[in-house]
C-alpha atoms as a PDB file:
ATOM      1  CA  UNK A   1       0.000   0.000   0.000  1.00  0.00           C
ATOM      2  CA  UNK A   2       1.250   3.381  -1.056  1.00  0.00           C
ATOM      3  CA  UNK A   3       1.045   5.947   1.160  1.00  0.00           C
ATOM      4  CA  UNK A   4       0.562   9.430  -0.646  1.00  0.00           C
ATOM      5  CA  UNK A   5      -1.905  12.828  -0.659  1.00  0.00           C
ATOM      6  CA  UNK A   6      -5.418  12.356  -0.379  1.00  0.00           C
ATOM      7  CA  UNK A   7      -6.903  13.776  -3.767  1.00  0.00           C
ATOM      8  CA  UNK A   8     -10.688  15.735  -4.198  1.00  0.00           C
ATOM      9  CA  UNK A   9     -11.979  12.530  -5.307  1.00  0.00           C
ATOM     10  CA  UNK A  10     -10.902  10.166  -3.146  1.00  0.00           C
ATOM     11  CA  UNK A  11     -12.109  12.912   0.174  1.00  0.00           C
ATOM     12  CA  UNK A  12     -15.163  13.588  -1.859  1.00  0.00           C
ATOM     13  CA  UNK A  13     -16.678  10.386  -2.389  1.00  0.00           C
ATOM     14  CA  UNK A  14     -15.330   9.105   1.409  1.00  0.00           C
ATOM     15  CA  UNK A  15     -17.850  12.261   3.050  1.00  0.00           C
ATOM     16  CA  UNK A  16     -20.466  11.197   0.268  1.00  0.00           C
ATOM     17  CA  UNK A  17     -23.667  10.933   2.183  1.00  0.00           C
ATOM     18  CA  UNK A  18     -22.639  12.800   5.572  1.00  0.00           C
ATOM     19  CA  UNK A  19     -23.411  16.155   6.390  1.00  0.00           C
ATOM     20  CA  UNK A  20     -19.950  17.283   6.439  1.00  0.00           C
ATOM     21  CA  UNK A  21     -18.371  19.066   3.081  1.00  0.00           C
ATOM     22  CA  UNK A  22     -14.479  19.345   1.724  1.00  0.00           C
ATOM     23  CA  UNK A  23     -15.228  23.105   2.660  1.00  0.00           C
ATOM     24  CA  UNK A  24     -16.362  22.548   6.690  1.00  0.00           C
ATOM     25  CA  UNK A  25     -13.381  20.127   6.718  1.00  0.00           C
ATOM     26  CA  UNK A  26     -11.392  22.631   5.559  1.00  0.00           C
ATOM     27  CA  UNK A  27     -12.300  25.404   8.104  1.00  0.00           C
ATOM     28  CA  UNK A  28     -12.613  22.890  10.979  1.00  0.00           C
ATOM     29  CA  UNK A  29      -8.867  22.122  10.139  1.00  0.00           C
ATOM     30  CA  UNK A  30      -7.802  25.828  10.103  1.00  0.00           C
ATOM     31  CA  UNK A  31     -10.048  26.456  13.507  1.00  0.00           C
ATOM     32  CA  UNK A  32      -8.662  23.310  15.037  1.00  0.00           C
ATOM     33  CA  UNK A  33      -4.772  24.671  13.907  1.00  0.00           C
ATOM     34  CA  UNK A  34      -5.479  28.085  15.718  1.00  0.00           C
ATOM     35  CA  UNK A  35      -7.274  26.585  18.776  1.00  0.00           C
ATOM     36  CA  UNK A  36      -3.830  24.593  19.275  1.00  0.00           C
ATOM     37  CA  UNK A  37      -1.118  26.457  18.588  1.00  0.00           C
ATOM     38  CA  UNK A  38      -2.929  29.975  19.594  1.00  0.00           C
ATOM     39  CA  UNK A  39      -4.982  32.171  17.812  1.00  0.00           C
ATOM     40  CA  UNK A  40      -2.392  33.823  15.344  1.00  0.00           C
ATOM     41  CA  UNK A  41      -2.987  35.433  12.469  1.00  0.00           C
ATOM     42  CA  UNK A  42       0.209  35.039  10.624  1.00  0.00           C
ATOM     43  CA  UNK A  43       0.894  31.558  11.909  1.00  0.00           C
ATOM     44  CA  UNK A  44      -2.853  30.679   9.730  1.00  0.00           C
ATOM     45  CA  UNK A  45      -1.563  32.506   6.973  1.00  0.00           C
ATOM     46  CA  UNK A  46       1.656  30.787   6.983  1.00  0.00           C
ATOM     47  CA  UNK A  47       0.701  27.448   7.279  1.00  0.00           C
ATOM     48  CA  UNK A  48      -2.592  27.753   5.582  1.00  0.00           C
ATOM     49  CA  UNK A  49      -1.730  30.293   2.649  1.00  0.00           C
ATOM     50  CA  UNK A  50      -4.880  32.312   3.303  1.00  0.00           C
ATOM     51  CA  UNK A  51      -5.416  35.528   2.788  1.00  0.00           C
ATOM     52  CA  UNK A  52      -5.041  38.193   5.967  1.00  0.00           C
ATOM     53  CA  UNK A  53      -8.771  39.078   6.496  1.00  0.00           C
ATOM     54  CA  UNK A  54      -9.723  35.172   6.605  1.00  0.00           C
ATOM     55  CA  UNK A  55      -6.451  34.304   9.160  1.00  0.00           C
ATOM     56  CA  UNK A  56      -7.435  37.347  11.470  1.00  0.00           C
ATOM     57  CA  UNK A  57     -11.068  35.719  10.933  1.00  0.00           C
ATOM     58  CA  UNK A  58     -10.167  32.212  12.465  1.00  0.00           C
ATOM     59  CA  UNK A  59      -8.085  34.001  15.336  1.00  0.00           C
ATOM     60  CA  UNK A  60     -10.384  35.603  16.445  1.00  0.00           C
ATOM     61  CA  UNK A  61     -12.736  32.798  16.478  1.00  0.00           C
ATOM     62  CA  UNK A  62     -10.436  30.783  18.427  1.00  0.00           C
ATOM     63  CA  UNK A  63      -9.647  33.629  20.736  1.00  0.00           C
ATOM     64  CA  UNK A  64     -13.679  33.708  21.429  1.00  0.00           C
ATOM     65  CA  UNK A  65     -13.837  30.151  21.756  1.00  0.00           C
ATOM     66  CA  UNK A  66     -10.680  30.036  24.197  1.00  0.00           C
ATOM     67  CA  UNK A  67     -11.884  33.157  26.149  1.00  0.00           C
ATOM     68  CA  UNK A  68     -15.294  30.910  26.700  1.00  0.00           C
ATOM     69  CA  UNK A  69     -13.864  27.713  27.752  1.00  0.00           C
ATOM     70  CA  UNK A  70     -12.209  29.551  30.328  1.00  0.00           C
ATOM     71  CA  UNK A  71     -14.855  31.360  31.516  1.00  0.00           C
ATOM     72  CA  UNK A  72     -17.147  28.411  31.704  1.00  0.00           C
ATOM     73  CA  UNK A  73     -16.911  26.240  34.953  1.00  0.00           C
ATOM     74  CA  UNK A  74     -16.162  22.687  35.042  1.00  0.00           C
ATOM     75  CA  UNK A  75     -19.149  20.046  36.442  1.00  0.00           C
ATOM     76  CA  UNK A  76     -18.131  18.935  39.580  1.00  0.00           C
END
């Protein structure tokens, strides 16, 4: 077995059927990227090639999402 890139194809007909898209994979990847390694701008861009408006976008998603997890008590 060859290990190599997953094409369009290939990701497109494995989601067939399931409410996710190429395009919420894509942006749950780029959230997931700033909710781990901190919610910076030019580390999306880098990584992601996006443009600036989109990477200051997802930051400040993540910063939201951070801010609220921290905010929000634990269950005992």
């Amino acid at each position: 077995m060859e290990n190599c890139p997953a094409g369009k194809l290939w990701v497109t007909n494995a989601v067939r059927g399931l409410t996710a898209t190429l395009e919420r994979f894509r942006i749950d990847r780029q959230l997931e990227e700033a909710l781990t390694c901190g919610p910076d701008p030019l580390h999306l861009a880098a990584v992601f090639g996006i443009d600036d408006k989109t990477a200051i976008r997802y930051a400040n998603a993540a910063r939201h999402l951070l801010q609220t997890a921290a905010e929000t008590p634990e269950p005992p």
